[in-house]
Protein backbone atom coordinates (compact mmCIF):
# COMPACT_ATOMS: atom_id res chain seq x y z
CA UNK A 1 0.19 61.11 -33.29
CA UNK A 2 1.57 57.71 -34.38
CA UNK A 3 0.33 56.43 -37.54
CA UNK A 4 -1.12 53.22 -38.08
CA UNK A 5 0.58 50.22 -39.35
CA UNK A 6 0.23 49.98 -42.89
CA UNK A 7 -1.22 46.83 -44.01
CA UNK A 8 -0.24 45.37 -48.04
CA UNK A 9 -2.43 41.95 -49.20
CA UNK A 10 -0.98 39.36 -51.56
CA UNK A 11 -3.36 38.09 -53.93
CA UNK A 12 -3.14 34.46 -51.83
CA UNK A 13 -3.49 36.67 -47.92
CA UNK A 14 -6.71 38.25 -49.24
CA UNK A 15 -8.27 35.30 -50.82
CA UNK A 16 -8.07 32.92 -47.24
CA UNK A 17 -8.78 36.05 -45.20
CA UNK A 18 -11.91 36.30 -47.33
CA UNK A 19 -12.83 32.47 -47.00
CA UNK A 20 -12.64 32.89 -43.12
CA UNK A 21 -14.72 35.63 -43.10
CA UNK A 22 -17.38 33.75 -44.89
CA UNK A 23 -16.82 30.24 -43.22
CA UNK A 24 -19.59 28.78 -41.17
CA UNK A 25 -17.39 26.33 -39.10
CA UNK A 26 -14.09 28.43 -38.14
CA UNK A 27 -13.54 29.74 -34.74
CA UNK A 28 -15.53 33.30 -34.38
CA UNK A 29 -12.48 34.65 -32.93
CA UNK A 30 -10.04 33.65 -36.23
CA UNK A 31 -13.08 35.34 -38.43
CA UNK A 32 -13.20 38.83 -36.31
CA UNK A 33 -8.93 38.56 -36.64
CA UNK A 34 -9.18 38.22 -40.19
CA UNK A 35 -12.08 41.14 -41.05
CA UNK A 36 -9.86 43.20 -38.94
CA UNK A 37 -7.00 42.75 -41.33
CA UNK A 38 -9.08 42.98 -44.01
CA UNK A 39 -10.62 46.48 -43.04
CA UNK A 40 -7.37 47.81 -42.49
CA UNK A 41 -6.16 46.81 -45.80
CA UNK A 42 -9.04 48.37 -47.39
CA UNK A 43 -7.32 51.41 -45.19
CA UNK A 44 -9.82 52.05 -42.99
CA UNK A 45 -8.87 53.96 -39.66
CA UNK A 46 -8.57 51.81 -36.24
CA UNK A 47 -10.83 53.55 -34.22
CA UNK A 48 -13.50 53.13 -37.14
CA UNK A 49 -12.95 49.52 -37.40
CA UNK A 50 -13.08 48.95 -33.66
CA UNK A 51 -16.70 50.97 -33.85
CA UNK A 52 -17.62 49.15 -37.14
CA UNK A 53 -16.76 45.42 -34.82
CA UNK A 54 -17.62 46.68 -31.33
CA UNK A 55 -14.31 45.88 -29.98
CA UNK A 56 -12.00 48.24 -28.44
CA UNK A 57 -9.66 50.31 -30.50
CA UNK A 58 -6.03 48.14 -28.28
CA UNK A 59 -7.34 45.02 -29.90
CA UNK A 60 -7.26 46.21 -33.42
CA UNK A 61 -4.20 47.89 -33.55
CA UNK A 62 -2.36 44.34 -31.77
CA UNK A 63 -4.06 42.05 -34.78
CA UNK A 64 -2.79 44.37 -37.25
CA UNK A 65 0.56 44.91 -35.73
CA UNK A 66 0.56 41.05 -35.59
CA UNK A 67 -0.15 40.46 -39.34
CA UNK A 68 2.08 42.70 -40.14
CA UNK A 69 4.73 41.05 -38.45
CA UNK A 70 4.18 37.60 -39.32
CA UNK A 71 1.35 37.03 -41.96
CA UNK A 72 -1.77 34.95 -41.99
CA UNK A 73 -0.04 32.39 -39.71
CA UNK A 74 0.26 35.23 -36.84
CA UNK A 75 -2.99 35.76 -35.90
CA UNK A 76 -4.06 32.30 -36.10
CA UNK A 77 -3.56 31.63 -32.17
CA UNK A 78 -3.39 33.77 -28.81
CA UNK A 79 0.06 34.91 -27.27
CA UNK A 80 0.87 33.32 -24.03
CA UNK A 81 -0.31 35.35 -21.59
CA UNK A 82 -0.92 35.14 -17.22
CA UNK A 83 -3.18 33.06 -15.84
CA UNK A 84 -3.75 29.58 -14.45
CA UNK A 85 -1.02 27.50 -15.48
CA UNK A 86 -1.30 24.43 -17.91
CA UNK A 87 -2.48 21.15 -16.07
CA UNK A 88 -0.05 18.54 -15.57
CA UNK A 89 0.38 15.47 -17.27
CA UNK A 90 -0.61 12.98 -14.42
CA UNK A 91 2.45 10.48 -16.01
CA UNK A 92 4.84 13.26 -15.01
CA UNK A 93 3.66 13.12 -11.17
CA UNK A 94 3.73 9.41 -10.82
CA UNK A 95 7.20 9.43 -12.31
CA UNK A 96 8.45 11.38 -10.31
CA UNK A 97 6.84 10.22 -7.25
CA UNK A 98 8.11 6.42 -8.17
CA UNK A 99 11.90 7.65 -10.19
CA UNK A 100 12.77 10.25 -7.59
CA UNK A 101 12.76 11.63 -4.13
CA UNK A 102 13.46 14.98 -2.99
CA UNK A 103 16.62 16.47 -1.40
CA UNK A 104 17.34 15.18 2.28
CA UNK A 105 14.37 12.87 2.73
CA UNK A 106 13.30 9.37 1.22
CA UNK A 107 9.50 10.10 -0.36
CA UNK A 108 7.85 12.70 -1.42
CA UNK A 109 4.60 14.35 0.03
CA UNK A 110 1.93 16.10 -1.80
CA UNK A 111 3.16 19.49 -0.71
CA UNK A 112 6.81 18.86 -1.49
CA UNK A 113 5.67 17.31 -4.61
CA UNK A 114 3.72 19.92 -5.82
CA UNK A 115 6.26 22.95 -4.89
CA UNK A 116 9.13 20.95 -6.84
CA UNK A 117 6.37 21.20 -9.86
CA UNK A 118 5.08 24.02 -9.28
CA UNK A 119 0.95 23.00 -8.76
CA UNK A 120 -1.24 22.79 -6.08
CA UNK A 121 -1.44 19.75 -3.66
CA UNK A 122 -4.67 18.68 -4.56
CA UNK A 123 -3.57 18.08 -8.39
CA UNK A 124 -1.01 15.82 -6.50
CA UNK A 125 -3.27 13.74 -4.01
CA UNK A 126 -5.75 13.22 -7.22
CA UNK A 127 -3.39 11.87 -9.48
CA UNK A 128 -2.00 9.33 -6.35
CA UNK A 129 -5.44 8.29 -5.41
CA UNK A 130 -6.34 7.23 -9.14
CA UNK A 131 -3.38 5.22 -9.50
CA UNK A 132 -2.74 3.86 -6.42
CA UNK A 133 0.20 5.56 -4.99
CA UNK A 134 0.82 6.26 -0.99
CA UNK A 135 4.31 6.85 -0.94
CA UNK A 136 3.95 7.59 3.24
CA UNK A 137 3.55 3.86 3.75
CA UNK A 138 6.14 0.92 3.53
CA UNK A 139 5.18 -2.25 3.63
CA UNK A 140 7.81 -4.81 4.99
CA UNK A 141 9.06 -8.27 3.76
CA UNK A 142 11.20 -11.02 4.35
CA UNK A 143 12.07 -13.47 1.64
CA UNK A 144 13.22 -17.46 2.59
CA UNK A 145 16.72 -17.93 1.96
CA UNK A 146 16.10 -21.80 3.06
CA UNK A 147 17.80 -24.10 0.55
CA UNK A 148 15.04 -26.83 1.22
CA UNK A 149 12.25 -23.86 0.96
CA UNK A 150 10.45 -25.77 -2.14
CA UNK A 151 10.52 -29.34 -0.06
CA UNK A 152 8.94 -27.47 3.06
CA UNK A 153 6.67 -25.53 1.26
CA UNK A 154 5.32 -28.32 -0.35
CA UNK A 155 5.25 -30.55 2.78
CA UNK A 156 2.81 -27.94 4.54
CA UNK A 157 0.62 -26.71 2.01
CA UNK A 158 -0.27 -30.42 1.49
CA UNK A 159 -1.15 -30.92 4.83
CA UNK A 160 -3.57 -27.89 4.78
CA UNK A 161 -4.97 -28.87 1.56
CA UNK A 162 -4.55 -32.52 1.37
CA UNK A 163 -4.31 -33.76 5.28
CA UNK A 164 -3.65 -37.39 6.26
CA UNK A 165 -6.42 -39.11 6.69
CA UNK A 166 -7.25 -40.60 10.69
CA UNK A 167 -4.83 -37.76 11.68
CA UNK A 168 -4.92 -34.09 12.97
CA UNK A 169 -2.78 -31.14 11.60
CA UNK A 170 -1.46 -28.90 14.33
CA UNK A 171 -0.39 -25.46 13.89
CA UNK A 172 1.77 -24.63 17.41
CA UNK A 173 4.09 -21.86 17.87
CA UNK A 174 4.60 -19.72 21.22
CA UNK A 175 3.98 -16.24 21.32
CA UNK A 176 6.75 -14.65 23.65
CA UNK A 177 7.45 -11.31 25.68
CA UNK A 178 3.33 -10.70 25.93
CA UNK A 179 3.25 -7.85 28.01
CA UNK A 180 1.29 -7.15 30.83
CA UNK A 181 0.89 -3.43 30.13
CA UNK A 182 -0.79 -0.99 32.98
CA UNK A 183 -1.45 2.54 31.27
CA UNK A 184 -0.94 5.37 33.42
CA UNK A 185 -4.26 7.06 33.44
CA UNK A 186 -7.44 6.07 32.57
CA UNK A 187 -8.59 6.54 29.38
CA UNK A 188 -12.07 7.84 27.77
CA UNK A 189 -15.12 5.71 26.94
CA UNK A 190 -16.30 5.84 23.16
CA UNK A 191 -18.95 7.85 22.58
CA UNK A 192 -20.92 8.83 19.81
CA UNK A 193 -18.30 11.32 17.54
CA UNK A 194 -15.29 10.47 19.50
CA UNK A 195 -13.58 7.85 19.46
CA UNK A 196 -11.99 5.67 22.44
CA UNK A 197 -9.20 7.66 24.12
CA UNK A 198 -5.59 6.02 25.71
CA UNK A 199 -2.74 7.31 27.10
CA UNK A 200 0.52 6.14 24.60
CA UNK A 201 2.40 5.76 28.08
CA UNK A 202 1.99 2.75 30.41
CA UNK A 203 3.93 0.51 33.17
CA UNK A 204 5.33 -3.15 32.97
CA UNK A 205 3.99 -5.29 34.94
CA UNK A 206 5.88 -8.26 33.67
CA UNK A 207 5.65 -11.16 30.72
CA UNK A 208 4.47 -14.09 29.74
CA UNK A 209 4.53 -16.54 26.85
CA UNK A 210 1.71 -18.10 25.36
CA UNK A 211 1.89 -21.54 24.08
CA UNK A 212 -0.81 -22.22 21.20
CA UNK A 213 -1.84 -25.63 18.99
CA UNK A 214 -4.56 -24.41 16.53
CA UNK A 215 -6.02 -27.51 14.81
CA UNK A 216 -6.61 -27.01 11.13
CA UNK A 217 -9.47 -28.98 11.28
CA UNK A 218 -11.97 -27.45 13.38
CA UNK A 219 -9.82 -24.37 14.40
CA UNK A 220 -10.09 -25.17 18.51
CA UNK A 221 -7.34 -24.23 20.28
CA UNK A 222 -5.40 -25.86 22.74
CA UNK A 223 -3.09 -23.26 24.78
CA UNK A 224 -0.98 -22.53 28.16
CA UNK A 225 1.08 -19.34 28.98
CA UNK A 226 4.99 -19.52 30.63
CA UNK A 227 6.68 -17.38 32.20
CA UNK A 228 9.42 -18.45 29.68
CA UNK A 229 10.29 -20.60 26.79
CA UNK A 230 12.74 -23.11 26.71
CA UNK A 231 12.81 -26.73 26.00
CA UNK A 232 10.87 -27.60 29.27
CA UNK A 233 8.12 -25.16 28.68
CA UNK A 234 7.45 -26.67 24.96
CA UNK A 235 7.91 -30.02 26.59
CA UNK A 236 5.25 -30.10 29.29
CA UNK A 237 2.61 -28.31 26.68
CA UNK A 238 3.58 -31.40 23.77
CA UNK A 239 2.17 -33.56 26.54
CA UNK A 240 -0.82 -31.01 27.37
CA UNK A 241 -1.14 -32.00 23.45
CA UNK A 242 -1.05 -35.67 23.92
CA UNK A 243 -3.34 -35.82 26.83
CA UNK A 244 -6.19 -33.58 24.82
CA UNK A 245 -5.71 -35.23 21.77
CA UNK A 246 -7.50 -38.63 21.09
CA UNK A 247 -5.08 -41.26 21.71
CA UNK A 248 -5.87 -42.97 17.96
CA UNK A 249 -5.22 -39.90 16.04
CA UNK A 250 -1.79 -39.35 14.58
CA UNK A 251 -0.56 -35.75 14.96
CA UNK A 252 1.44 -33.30 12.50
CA UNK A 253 2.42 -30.09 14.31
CA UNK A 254 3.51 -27.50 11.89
CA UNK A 255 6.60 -25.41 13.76
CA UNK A 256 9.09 -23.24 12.70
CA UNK A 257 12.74 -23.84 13.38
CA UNK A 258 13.06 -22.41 17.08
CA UNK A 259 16.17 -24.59 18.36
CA UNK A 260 13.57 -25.57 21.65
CA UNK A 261 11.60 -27.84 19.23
CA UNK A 262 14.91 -29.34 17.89
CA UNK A 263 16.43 -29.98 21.53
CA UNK A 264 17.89 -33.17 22.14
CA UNK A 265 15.60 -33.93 25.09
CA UNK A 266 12.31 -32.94 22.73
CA UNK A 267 13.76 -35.33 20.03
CA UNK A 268 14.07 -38.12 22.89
CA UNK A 269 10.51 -37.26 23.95
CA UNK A 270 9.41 -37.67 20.33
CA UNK A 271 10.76 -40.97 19.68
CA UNK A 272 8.74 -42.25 22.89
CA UNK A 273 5.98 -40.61 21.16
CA UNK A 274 5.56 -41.94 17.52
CA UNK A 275 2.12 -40.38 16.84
CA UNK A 276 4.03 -36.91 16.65
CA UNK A 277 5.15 -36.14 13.54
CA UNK A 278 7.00 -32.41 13.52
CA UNK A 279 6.89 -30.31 9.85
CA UNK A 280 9.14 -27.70 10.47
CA UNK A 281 8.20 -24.02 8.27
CA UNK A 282 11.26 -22.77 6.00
CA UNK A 283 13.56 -19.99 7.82
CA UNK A 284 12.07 -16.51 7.71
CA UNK A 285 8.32 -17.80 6.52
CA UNK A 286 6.30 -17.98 9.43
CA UNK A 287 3.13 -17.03 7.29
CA UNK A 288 2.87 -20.34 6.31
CA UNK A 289 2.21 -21.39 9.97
CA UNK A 290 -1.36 -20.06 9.74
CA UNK A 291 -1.62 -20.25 13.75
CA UNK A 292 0.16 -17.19 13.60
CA UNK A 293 -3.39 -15.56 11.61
CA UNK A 294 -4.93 -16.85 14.57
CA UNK A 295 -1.89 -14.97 17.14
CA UNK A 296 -3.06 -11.77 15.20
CA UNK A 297 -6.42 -11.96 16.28
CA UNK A 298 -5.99 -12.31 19.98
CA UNK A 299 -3.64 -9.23 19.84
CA UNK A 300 -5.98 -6.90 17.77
CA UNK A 301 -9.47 -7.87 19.63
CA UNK A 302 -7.55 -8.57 23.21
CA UNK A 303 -4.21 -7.38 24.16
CA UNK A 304 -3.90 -3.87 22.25
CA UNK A 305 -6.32 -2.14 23.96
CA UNK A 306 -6.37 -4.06 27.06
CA UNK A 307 -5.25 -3.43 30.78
CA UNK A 308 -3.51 -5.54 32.73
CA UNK A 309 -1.78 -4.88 36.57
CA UNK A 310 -0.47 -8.24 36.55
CA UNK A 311 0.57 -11.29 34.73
CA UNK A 312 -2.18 -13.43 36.50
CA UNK A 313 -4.13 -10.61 34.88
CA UNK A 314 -2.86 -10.65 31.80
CA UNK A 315 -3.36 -14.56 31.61
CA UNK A 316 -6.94 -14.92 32.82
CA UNK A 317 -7.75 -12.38 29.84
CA UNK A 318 -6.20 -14.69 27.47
CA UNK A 319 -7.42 -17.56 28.67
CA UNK A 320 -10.83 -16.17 28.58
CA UNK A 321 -10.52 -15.24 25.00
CA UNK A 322 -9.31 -19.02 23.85
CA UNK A 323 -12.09 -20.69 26.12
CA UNK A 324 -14.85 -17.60 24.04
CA UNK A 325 -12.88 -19.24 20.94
CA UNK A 326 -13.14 -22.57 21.48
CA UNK A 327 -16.94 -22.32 22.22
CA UNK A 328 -17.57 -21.80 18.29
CA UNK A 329 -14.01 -22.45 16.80
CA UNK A 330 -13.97 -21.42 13.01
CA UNK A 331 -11.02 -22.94 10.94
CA UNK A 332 -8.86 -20.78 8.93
CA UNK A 333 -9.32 -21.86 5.04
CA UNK A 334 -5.66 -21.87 3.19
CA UNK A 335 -6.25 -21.21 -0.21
CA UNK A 336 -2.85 -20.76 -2.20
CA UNK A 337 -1.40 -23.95 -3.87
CA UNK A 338 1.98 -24.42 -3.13
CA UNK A 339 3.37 -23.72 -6.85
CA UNK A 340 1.90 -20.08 -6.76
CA UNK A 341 3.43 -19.23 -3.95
CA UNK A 342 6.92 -20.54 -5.46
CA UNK A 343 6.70 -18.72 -8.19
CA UNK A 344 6.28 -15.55 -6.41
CA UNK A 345 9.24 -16.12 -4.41
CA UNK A 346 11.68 -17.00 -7.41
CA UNK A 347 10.33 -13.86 -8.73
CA UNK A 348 11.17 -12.06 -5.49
CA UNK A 349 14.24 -13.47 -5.44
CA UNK A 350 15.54 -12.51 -8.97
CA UNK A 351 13.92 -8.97 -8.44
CA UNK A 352 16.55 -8.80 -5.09
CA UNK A 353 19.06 -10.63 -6.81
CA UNK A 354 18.98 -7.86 -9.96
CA UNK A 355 18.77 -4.56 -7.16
CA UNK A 356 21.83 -5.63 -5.53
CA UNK A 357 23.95 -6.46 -8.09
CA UNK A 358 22.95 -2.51 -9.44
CA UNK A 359 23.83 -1.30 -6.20
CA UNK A 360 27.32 -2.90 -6.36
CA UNK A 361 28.09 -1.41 -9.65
């Protein structure tokens, strides 16, 4: 039969056993530990001090085996032992989800995530969700590389915020390739539960280009579709302009830098025309032409979803939405001042400037 462990106190062991024994405030668990060591000093058997404290007989002979191993400071805590695993430090996961990516892909998911650390996906979503992160989407950008982009910037936001007086501000643009788009079998209704169904195949039934003025003013629309866009097409709808424009009003129609509206035959016509005055947007920022917010409605609420077996089709639908449009027109509102946006784009700019110069090297 093995004997038990013999336990020897130090004046100092017995004297802060004692006090934990008698302390009101310490952890029950660190005053049972120290009686036990206490008993067993006093040389009292292990199965009578596991009857004596109601425990069983394995956990008095560990605690004593402990303390006599290591002292007062061994029994102070638990050993690690199995079980569910230590949470992890949110920080951790959104550095690594930022810092990192895993082998032979660009982002992380929540599964692959939580394998590499060895938790559950759900610890993974929570910790994205409370700070933001969605590493599954991108979100796309293009930054001006005009030289003149402060002049133009300038130039237009003034004429939303501050427009000429006895004038109207035009925002024109074309929007090209509009497909009429046939889908191949009919789709679902929506119904309560479901939503609308659509097949993600379809047939071509040809193009057109729409040709759109929005005025800042009022937000009307003035508009005609092409079956293409050159020169001649943006012609012929300048003169649509002039002819449903009051003949008093000077115009300033905001374009961007399509080489039709710089043709040498459009410059001609312009110079006939002295009431046009043409802003042209910086290269690569066609969100400051805000007929293109206006573009962006017609395809969400019109085109998307739509069905169309021809390009008369296709243009009697727009030209039904425009004419529902113009019947209450609602102007779009620019807010940003043209010295907030140029900050952000120096910003943007050094930002790019600083990741490809640490790419090089």
């Amino acid at each position: 039969m093995n004997e038990a462990t013999t336990i020897k106190l130090s004046g100092e062991q017995r004297s802060e056993l004692e006090r934990r024994v008698r302390s009101q405030t310490i952890d029950a668990r660190a005053a049972r530990r120290a009686r036990i060591v206490l008993l067993a000093a006093d040389g009292v058997g292990n199965h009578e001090i596991a009857r004596r404290m109601e425990i069983s007989r394995g956990q008095v002979i560990a605690w004593r085996r402990r303390f006599a191993q290591g002292g007062v400071a061994a029994i102070d805590g638990d050993l690690p032992r199995s079980g569910r695993k230590r949470r992890i430090d949110a920080a951790e996961i959104v550095r690594l989800t930022t810092q990192t990516a895993p082998k032979g892909a660009t982002h992380w998911s929540t599964r692959t995530l939580a394998a590499e650390m060895g938790i559950s996906d759900t610890t993974v979503h929570k910790a994205w969700k409370a700070h933001g992160l969605k590493p599954h989407l991108v979100a796309t950008f293009k930054v001006s590389r005009d030289p003149r982009f402060a002049e133009k910037l300038e130039d237009i936001v003034g004429l939303y915020l501050s427009p000429p007086e006895h004038a109207l501000v035009l925002c024109c643009d074309e929007k090209s390739q509009v497909q009429a788009l046939d889908r191949t079998q009919p789709g679902l209704p929506l119904k309560k539960g479901k939503a609308a169904t659509m097949t993600h195949d379809y047939k071509r039934h040809g193009t057109t280009t729409l040709f759109a003025a929005m005025c800042t003013l009022d937000g009307a629309v003035i508009s005609r579709c092409a079956q293409r866009h050159r020169h001649g097409e943006w012609l012929d709808f300048l003169r649509q302009i002039d002819r449903e424009t009051p003949k008093e009003k000077e115009l300033h129609l905001i374009c961007d830098n399509y080489a039709t509206h710089k043709h040498p035959t459009v410059r001609a016509w312009l110079e006939k025309h002295p009431r046009f005055h043409l802003h042209f947007t910086p290269t690569s920022a066609s969100w400051l032409n805000m007929v293109e917010r206006f573009f962006r409605s017609l395809s969400t609420d019109r085109l998307e979803r739509g069905v169309f077996r021809s390009v008369p089709e296709l243009i009697a639908a727009i030209d039904e939405y425009i004419a529902v449009h113009n019947e209450n027109p609602k102007p779009f509102v620019w807010t940003a001042k043209s010295n907030d946006i140029l900050q952000k784009v120096i910003r943007a700019n050094r930002r790019l400037g600083s990741k490809k110069n640490e790419a090089l090297h």
